[in-house]
C-alpha atoms as a PDB file:
ATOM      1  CA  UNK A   1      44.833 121.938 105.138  1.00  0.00           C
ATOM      2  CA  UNK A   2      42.942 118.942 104.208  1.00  0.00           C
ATOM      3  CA  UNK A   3      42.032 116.179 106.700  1.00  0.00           C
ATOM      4  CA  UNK A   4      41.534 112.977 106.105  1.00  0.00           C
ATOM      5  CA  UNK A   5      39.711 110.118 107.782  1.00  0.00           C
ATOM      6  CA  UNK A   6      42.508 107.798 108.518  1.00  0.00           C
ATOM      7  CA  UNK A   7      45.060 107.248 110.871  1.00  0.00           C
ATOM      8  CA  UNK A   8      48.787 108.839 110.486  1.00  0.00           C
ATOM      9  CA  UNK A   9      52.034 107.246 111.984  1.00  0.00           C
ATOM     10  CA  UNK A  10      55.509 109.417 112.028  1.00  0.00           C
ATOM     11  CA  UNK A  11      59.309 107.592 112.274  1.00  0.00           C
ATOM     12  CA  UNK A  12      61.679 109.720 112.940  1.00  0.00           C
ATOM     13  CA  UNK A  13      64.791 108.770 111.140  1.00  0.00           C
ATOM     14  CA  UNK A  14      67.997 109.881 113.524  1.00  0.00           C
ATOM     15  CA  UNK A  15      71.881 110.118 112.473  1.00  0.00           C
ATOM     16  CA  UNK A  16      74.089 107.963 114.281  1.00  0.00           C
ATOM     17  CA  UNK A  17      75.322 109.060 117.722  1.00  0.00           C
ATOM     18  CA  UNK A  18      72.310 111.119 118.108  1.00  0.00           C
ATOM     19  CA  UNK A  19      70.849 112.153 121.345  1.00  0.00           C
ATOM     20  CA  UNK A  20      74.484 113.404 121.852  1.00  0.00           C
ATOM     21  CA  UNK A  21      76.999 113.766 119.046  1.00  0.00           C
ATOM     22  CA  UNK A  22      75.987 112.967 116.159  1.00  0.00           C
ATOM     23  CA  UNK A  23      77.202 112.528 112.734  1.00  0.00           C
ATOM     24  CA  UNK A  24      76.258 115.095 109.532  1.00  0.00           C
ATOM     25  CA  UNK A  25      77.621 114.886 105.858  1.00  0.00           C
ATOM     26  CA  UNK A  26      76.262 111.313 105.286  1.00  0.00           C
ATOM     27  CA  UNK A  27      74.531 110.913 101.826  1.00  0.00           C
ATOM     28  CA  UNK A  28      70.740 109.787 101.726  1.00  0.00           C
ATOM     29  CA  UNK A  29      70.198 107.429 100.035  1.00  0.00           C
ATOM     30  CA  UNK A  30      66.338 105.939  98.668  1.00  0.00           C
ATOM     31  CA  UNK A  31      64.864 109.731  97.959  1.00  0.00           C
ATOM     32  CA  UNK A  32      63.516 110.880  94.824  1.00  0.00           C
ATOM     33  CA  UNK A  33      64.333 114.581  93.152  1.00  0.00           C
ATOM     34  CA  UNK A  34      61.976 116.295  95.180  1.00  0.00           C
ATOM     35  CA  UNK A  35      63.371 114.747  98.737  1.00  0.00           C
ATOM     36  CA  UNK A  36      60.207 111.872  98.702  1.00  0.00           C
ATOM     37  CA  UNK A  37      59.330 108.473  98.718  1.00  0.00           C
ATOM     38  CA  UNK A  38      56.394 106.402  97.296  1.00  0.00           C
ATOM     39  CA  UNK A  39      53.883 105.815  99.997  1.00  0.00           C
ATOM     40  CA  UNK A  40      55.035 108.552 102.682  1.00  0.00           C
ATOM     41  CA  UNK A  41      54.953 112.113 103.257  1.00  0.00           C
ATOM     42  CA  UNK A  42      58.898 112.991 104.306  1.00  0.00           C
ATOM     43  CA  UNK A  43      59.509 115.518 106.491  1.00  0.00           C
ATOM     44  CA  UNK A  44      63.107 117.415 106.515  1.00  0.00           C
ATOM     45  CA  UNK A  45      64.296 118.282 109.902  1.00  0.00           C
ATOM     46  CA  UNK A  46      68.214 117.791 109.442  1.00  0.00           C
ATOM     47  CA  UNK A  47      69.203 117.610 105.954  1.00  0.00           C
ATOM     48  CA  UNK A  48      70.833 119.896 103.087  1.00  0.00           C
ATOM     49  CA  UNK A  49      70.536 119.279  99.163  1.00  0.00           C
ATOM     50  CA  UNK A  50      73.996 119.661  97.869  1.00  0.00           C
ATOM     51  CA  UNK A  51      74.908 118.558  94.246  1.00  0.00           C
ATOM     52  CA  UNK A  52      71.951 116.917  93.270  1.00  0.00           C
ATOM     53  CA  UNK A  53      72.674 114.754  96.479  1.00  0.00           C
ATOM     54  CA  UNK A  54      70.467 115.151 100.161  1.00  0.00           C
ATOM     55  CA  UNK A  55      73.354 115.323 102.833  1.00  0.00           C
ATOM     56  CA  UNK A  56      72.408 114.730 106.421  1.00  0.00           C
ATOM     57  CA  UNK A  57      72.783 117.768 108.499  1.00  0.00           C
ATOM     58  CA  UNK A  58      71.173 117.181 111.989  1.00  0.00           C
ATOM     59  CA  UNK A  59      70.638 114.987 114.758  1.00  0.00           C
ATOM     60  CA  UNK A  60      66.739 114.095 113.863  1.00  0.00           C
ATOM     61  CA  UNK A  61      66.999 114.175 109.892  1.00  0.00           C
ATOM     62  CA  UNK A  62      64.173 112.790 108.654  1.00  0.00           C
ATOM     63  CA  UNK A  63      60.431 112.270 109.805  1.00  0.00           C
ATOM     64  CA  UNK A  64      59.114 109.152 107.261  1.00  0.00           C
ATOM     65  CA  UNK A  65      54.941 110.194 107.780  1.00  0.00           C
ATOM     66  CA  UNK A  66      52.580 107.150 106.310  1.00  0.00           C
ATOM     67  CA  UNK A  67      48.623 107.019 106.520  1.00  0.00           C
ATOM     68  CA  UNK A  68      46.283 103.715 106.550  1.00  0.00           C
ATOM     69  CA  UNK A  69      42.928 103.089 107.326  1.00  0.00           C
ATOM     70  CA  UNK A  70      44.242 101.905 110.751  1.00  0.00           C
ATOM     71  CA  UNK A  71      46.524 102.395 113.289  1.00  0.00           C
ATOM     72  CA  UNK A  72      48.390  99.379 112.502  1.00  0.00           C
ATOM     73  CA  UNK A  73      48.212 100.016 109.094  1.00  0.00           C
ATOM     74  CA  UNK A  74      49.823 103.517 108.773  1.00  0.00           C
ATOM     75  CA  UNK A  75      52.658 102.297 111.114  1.00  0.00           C
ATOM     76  CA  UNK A  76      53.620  99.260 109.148  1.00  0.00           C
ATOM     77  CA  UNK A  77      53.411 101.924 106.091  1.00  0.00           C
ATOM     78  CA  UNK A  78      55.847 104.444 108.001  1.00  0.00           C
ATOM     79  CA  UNK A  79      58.441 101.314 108.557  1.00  0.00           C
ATOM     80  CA  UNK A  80      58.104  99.917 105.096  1.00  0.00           C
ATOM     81  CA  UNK A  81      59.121 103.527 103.662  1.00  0.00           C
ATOM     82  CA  UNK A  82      61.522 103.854 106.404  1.00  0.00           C
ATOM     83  CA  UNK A  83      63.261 101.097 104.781  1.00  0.00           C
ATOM     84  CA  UNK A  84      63.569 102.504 101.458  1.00  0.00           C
ATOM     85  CA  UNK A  85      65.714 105.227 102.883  1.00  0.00           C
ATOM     86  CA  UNK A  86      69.215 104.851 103.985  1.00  0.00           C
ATOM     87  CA  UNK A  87      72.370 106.903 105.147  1.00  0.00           C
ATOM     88  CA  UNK A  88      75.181 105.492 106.949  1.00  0.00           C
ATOM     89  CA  UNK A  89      74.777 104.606 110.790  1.00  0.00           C
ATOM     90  CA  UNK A  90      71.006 106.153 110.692  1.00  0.00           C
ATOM     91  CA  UNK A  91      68.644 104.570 113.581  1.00  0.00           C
ATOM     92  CA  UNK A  92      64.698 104.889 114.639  1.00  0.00           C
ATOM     93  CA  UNK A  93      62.977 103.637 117.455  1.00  0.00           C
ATOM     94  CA  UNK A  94      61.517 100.400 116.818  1.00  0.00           C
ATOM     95  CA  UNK A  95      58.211 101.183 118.763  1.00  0.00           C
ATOM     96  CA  UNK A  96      56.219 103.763 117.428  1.00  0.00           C
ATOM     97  CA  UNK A  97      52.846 103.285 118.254  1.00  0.00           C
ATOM     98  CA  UNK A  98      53.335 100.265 120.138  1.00  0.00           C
ATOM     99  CA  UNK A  99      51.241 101.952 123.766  1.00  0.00           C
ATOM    100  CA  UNK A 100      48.057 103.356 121.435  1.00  0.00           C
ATOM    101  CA  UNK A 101      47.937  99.678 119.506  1.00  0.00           C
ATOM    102  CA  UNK A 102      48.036  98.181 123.407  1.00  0.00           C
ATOM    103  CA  UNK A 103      45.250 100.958 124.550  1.00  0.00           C
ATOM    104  CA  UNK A 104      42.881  99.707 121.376  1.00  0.00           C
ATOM    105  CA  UNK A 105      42.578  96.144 122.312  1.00  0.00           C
END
């Protein structure tokens, strides 16, 4: 483990229908070989690698991790790599981080 001196901000990218039925089998879309993208750390909860292809496979299927030197910052990072990544009918909340930003000012 290495720590670093900087704030961290997790989206959690979710497949469509999801808290209750939700969809699997959709292709990702945005992720390079090794299941990444530039400027994040992603996290696999619900996916599968099939054919040289990342499948979703879960309810909660990806979890798009950015850093920055602020708050702010590593949340704007998390949505701007969010962005890069698509499968068909995904969704994230819209307000992570939105109560600790309102606690620092």
């Amino acid at each position: 483990v290495r720590w670093k001196n900087e704030a961290a901000a997790c989206v959690v990218m979710a497949s469509g229908g999801y808290p209750k039925k939700y969809e699997t089998g959709k292709v990702i879309e945005g992720l390079d070989a090794n299941g990444q993208v530039s400027g994040a750390f992603v996290y696999h909860a619900g996916t599968k690698f099939e054919d040289d292809k990342f499948f979703t496979a879960g309810g909660r299927v990806l979890n798009v991790t950015a850093t920055g030197k602020t708050l702010k910052e590593a949340i704007e990072q998390s949505y701007s790599c969010v962005k890069k990544i698509g499968f068909e009918n995904s969704h994230c909340r819209s307000d992570i981080g939105a109560r600790a930003l309102a606690a620092e000012n």
